[in-house]
N, C-alpha and C. Protein backbone atom coordinates (compact mmCIF):
# COMPACT_ATOMS: atom_id res chain seq x y z
N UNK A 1 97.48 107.45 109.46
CA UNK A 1 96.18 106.85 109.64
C UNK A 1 95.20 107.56 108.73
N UNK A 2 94.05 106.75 107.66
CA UNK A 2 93.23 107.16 107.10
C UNK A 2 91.77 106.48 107.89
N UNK A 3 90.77 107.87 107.75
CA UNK A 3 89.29 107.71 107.59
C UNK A 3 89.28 107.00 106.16
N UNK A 4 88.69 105.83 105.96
CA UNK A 4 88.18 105.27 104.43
C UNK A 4 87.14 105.71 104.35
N UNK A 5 86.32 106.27 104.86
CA UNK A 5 84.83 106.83 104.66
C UNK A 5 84.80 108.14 104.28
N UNK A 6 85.79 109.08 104.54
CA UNK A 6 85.77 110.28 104.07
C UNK A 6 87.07 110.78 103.28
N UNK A 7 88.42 109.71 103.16
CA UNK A 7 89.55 110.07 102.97
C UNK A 7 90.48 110.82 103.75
N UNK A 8 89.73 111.65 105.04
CA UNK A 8 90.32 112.27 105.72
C UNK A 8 92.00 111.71 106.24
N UNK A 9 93.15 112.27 105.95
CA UNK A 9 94.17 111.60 106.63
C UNK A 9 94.60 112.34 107.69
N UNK A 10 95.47 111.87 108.58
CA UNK A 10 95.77 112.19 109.77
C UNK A 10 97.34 111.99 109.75
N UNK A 11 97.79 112.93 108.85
CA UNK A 11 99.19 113.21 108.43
C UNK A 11 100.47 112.89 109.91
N UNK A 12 101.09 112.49 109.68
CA UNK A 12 102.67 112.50 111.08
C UNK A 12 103.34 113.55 110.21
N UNK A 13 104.35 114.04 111.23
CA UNK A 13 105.70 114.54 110.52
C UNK A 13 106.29 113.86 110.22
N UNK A 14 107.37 113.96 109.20
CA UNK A 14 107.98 112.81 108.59
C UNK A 14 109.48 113.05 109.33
N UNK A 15 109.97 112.17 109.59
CA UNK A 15 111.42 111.94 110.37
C UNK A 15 112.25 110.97 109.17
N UNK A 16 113.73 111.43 109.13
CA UNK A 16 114.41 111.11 108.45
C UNK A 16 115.32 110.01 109.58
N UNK A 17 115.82 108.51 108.91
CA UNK A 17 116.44 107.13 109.56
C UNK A 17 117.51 107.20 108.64
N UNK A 18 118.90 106.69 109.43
CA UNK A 18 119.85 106.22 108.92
C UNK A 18 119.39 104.34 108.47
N UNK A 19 120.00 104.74 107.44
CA UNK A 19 119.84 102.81 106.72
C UNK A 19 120.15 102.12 107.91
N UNK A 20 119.73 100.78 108.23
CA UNK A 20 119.82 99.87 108.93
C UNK A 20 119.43 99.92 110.44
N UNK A 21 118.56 100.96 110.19
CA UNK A 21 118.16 101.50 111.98
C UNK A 21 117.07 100.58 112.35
N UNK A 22 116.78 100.47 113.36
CA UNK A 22 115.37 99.79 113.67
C UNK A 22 114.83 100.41 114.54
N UNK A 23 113.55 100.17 113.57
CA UNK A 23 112.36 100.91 114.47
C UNK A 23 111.40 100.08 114.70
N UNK A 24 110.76 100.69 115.81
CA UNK A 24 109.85 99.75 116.32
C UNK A 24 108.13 100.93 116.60
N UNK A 25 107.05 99.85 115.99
CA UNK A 25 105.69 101.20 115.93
C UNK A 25 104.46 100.20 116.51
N UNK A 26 103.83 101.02 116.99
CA UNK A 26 102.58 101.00 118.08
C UNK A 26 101.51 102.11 117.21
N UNK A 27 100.02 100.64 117.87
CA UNK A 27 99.07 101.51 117.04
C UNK A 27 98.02 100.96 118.24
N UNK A 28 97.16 101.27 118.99
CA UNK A 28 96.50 100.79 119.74
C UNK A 28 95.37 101.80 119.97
N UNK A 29 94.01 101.57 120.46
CA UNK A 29 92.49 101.84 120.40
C UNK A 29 92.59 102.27 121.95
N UNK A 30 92.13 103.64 122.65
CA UNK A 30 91.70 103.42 124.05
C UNK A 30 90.49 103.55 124.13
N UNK A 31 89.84 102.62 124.74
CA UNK A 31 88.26 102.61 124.53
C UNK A 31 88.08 103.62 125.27
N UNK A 32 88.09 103.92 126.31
CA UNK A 32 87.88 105.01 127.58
C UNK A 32 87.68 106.62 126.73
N UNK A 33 88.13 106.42 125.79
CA UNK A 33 88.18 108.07 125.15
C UNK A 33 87.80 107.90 123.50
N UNK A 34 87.82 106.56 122.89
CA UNK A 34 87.83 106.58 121.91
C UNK A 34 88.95 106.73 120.39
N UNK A 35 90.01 106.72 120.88
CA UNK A 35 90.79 107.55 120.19
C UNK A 35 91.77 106.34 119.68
N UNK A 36 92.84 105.96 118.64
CA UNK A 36 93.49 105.72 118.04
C UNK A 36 94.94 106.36 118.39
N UNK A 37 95.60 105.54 118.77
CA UNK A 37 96.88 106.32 118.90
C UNK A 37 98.09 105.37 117.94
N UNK A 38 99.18 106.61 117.37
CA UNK A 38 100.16 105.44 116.66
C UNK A 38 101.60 106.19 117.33
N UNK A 39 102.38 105.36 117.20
CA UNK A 39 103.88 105.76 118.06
C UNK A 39 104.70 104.95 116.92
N UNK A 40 105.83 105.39 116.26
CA UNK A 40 106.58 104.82 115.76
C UNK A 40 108.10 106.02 116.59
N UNK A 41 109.47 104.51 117.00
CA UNK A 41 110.27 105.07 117.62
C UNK A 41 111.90 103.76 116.73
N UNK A 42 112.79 104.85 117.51
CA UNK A 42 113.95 104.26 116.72
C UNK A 42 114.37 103.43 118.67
N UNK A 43 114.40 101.73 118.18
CA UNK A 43 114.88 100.95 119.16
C UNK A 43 115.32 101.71 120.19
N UNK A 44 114.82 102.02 121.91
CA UNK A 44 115.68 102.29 122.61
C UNK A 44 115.38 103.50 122.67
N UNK A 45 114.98 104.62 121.80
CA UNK A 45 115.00 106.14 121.75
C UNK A 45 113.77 106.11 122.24
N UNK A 46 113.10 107.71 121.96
CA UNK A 46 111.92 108.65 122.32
C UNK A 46 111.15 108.19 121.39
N UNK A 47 109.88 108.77 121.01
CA UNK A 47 108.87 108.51 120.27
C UNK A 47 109.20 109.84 118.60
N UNK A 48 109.76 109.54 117.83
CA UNK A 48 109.81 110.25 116.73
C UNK A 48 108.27 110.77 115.37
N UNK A 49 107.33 109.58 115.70
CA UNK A 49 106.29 110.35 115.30
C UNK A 49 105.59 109.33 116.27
N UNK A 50 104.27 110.81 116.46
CA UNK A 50 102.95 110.42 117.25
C UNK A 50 101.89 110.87 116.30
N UNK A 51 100.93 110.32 116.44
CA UNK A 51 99.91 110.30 115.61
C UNK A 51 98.64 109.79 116.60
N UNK A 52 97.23 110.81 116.40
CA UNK A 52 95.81 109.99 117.51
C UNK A 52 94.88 110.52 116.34
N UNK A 53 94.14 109.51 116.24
CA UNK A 53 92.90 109.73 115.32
C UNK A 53 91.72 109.58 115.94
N UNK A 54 90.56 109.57 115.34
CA UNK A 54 89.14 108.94 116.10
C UNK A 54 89.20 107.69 116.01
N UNK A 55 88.50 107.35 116.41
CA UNK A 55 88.46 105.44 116.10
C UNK A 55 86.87 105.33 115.21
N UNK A 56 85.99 105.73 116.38
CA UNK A 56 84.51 105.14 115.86
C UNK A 56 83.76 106.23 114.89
N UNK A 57 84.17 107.12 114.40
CA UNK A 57 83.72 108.20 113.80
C UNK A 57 82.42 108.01 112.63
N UNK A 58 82.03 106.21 112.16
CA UNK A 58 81.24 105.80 111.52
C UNK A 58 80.88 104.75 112.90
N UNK A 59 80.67 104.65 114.33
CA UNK A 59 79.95 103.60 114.93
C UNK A 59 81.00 102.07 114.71
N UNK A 60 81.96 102.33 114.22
CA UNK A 60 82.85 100.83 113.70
C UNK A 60 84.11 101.25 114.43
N UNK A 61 84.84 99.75 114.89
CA UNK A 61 86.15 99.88 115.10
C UNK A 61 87.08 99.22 114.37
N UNK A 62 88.32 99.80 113.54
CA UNK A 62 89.02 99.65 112.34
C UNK A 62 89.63 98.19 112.88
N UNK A 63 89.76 96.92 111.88
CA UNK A 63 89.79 95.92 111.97
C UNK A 63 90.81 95.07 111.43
N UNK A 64 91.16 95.75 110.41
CA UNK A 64 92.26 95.74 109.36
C UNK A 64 93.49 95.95 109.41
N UNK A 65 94.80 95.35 108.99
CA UNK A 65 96.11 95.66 109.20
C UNK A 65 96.89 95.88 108.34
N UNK A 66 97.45 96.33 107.59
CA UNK A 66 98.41 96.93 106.36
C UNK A 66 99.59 96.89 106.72
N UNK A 67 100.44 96.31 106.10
CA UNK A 67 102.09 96.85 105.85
C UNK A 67 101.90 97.01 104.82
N UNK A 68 102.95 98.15 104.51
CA UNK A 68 102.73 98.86 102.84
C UNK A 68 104.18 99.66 102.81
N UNK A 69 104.61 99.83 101.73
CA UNK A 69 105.66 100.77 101.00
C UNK A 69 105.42 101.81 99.63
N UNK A 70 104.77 103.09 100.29
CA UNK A 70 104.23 103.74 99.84
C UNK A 70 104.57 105.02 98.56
N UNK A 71 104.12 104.94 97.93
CA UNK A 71 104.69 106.15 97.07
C UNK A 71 105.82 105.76 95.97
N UNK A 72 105.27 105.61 94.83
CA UNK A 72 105.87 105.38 93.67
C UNK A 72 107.18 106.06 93.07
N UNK A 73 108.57 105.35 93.44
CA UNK A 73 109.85 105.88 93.20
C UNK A 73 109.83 107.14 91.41
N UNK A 74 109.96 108.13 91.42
CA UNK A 74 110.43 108.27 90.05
C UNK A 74 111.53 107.87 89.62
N UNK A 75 112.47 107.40 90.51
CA UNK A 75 113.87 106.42 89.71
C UNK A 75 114.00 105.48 90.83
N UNK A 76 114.36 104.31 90.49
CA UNK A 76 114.52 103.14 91.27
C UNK A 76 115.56 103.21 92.30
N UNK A 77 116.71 104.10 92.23
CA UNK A 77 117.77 104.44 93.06
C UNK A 77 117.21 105.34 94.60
N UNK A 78 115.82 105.94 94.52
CA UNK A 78 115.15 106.75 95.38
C UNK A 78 114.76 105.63 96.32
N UNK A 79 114.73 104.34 96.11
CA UNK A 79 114.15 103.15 97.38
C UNK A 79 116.03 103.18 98.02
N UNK A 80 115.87 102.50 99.27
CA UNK A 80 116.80 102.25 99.84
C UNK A 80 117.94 101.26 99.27
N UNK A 81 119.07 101.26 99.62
CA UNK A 81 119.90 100.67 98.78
C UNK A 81 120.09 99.20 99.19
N UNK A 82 119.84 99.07 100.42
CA UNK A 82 119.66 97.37 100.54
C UNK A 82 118.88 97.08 99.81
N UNK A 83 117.85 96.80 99.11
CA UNK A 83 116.56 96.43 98.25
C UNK A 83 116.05 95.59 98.55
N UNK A 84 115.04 95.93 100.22
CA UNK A 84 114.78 95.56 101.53
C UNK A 84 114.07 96.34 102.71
N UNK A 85 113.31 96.00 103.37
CA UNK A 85 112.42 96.38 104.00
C UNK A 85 112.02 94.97 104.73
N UNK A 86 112.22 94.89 105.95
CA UNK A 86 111.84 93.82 106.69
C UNK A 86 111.31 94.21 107.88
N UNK A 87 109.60 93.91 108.14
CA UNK A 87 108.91 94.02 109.50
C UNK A 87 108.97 92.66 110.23
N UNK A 88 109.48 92.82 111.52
CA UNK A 88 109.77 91.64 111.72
C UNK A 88 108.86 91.51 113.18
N UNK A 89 109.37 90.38 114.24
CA UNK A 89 108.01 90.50 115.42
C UNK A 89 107.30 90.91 115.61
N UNK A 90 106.57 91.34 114.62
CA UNK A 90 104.89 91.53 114.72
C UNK A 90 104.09 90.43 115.57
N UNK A 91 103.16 91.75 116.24
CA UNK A 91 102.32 91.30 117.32
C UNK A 91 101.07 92.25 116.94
N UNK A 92 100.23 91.26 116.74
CA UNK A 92 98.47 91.51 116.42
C UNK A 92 97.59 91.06 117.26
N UNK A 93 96.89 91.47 118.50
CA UNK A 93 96.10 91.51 119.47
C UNK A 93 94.50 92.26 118.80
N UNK A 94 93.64 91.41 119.43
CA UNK A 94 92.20 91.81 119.32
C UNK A 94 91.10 90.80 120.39
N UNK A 95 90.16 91.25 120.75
CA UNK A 95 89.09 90.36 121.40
C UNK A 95 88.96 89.25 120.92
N UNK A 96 89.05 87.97 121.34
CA UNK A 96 88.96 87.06 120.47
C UNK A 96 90.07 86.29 120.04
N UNK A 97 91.59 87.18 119.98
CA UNK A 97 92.45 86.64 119.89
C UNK A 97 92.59 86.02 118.30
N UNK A 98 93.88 85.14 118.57
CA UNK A 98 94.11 84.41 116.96
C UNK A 98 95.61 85.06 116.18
N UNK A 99 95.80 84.66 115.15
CA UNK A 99 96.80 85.25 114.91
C UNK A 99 96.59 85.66 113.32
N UNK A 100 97.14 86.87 112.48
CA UNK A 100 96.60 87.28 111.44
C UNK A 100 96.95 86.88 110.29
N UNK A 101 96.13 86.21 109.10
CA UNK A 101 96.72 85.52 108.15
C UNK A 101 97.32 86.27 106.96
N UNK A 102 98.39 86.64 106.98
CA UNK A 102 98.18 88.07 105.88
C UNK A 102 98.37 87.69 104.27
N UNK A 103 98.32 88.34 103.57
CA UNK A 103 98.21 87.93 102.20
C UNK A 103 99.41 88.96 101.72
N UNK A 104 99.76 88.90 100.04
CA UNK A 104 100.31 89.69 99.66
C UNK A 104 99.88 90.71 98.61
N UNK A 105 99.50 91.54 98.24
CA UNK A 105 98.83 92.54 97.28
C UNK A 105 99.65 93.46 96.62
N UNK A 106 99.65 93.84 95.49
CA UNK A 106 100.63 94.68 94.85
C UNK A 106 99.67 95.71 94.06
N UNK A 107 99.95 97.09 93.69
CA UNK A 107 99.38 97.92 92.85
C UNK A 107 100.35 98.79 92.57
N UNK A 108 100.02 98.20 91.49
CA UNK A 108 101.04 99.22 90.34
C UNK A 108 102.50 99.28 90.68
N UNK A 109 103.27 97.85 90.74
CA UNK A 109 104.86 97.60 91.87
C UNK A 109 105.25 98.45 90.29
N UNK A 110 106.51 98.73 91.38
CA UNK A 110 107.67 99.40 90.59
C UNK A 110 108.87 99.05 91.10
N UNK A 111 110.00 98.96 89.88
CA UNK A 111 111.01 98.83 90.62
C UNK A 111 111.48 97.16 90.56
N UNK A 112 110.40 96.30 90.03
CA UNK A 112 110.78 94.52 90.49
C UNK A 112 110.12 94.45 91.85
N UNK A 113 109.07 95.19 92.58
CA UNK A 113 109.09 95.43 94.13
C UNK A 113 108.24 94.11 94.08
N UNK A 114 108.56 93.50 95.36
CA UNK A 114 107.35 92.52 95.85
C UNK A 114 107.62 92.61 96.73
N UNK A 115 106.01 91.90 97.69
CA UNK A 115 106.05 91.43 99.30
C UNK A 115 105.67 90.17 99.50
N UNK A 116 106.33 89.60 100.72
CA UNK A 116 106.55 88.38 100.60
C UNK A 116 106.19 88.02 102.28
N UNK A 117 105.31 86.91 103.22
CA UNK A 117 104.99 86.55 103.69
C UNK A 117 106.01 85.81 104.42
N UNK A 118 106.86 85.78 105.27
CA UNK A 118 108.16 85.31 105.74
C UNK A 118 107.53 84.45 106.75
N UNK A 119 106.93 84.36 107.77
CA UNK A 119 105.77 83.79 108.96
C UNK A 119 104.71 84.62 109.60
N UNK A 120 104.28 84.25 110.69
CA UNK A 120 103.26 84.90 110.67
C UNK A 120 103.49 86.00 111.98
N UNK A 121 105.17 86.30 111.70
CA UNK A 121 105.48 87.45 112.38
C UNK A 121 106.22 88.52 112.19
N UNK A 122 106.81 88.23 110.38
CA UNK A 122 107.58 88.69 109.54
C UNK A 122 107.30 88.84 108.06
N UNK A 123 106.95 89.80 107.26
CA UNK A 123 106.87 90.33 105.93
C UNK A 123 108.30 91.35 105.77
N UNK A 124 108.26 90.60 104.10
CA UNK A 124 109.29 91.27 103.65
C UNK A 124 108.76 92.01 102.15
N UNK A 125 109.84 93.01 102.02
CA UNK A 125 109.70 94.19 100.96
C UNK A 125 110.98 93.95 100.42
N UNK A 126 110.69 93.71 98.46
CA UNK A 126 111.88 93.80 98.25
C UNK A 126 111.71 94.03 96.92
N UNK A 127 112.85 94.98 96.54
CA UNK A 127 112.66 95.82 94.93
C UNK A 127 114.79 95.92 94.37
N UNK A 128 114.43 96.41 93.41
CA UNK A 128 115.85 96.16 93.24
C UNK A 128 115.78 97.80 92.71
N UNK A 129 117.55 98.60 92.67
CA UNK A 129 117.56 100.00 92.84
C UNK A 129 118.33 100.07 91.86
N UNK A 130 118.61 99.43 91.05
CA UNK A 130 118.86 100.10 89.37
C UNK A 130 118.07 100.08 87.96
């Protein structure tokens, strides 16, 4: 999780996945305290990273949703070898309700990488590793 107003990040430990694992991640607001919490876990298991940030730290509550594949390979063989990344049942809740229209954005792809809009409960990541 990033502050965009100050850059501040709010680093996880990083946990290492066997290919083809599924994971499943939680990001939710408790108003009662203010706080941001994120949970990413492997199907079925414990919680492998936790992460709580501020929420309102500028008077605003973050509104925005990202899937992203981060960090620019120095050799194309460093992405996973399926050449693949699939978020799939996504669920986006807010006051108001609705469901989220997402777009696709690229900076600076490497690799052949693109993302691709599958419905409006599934994005896909896909690059090729030679």
């Amino acid at each position: 999780m990033q502050d965009w107003h100050d850059g501040q990040w709010q680093q996880s430990r990083v946990a290492n996945v066997k290919p083809n694992t599924k994971l499943v991640g939680s990001i939710w607001l408790d108003e009662s305290t203010g706080l941001y919490s994120q949970s990413i876990q492997v199907v079925g298991g414990k919680p492998i990273v936790t992460t709580v940030a501020k929420s309102q730290m500028h008077g605003e509550i973050f509104t925005d949703v990202y899937f992203v594949v981060e960090h620019q390979p120095n050799d194309c063989s460093e992405y996973p070898a399926s050449g693949k990344i699939v978020f799939e049942n996504i669920e986006v809740s807010w006051e108001g309700g609705g469901v989220p229209a997402w777009t696709v954005a690229q900076f600076k792809p490497a690799c052949n990488s693109l993302g691709k809009v599958l419905n409006s409960s599934s994005l896909e990541f896909t690059w090729i590793t030679k």
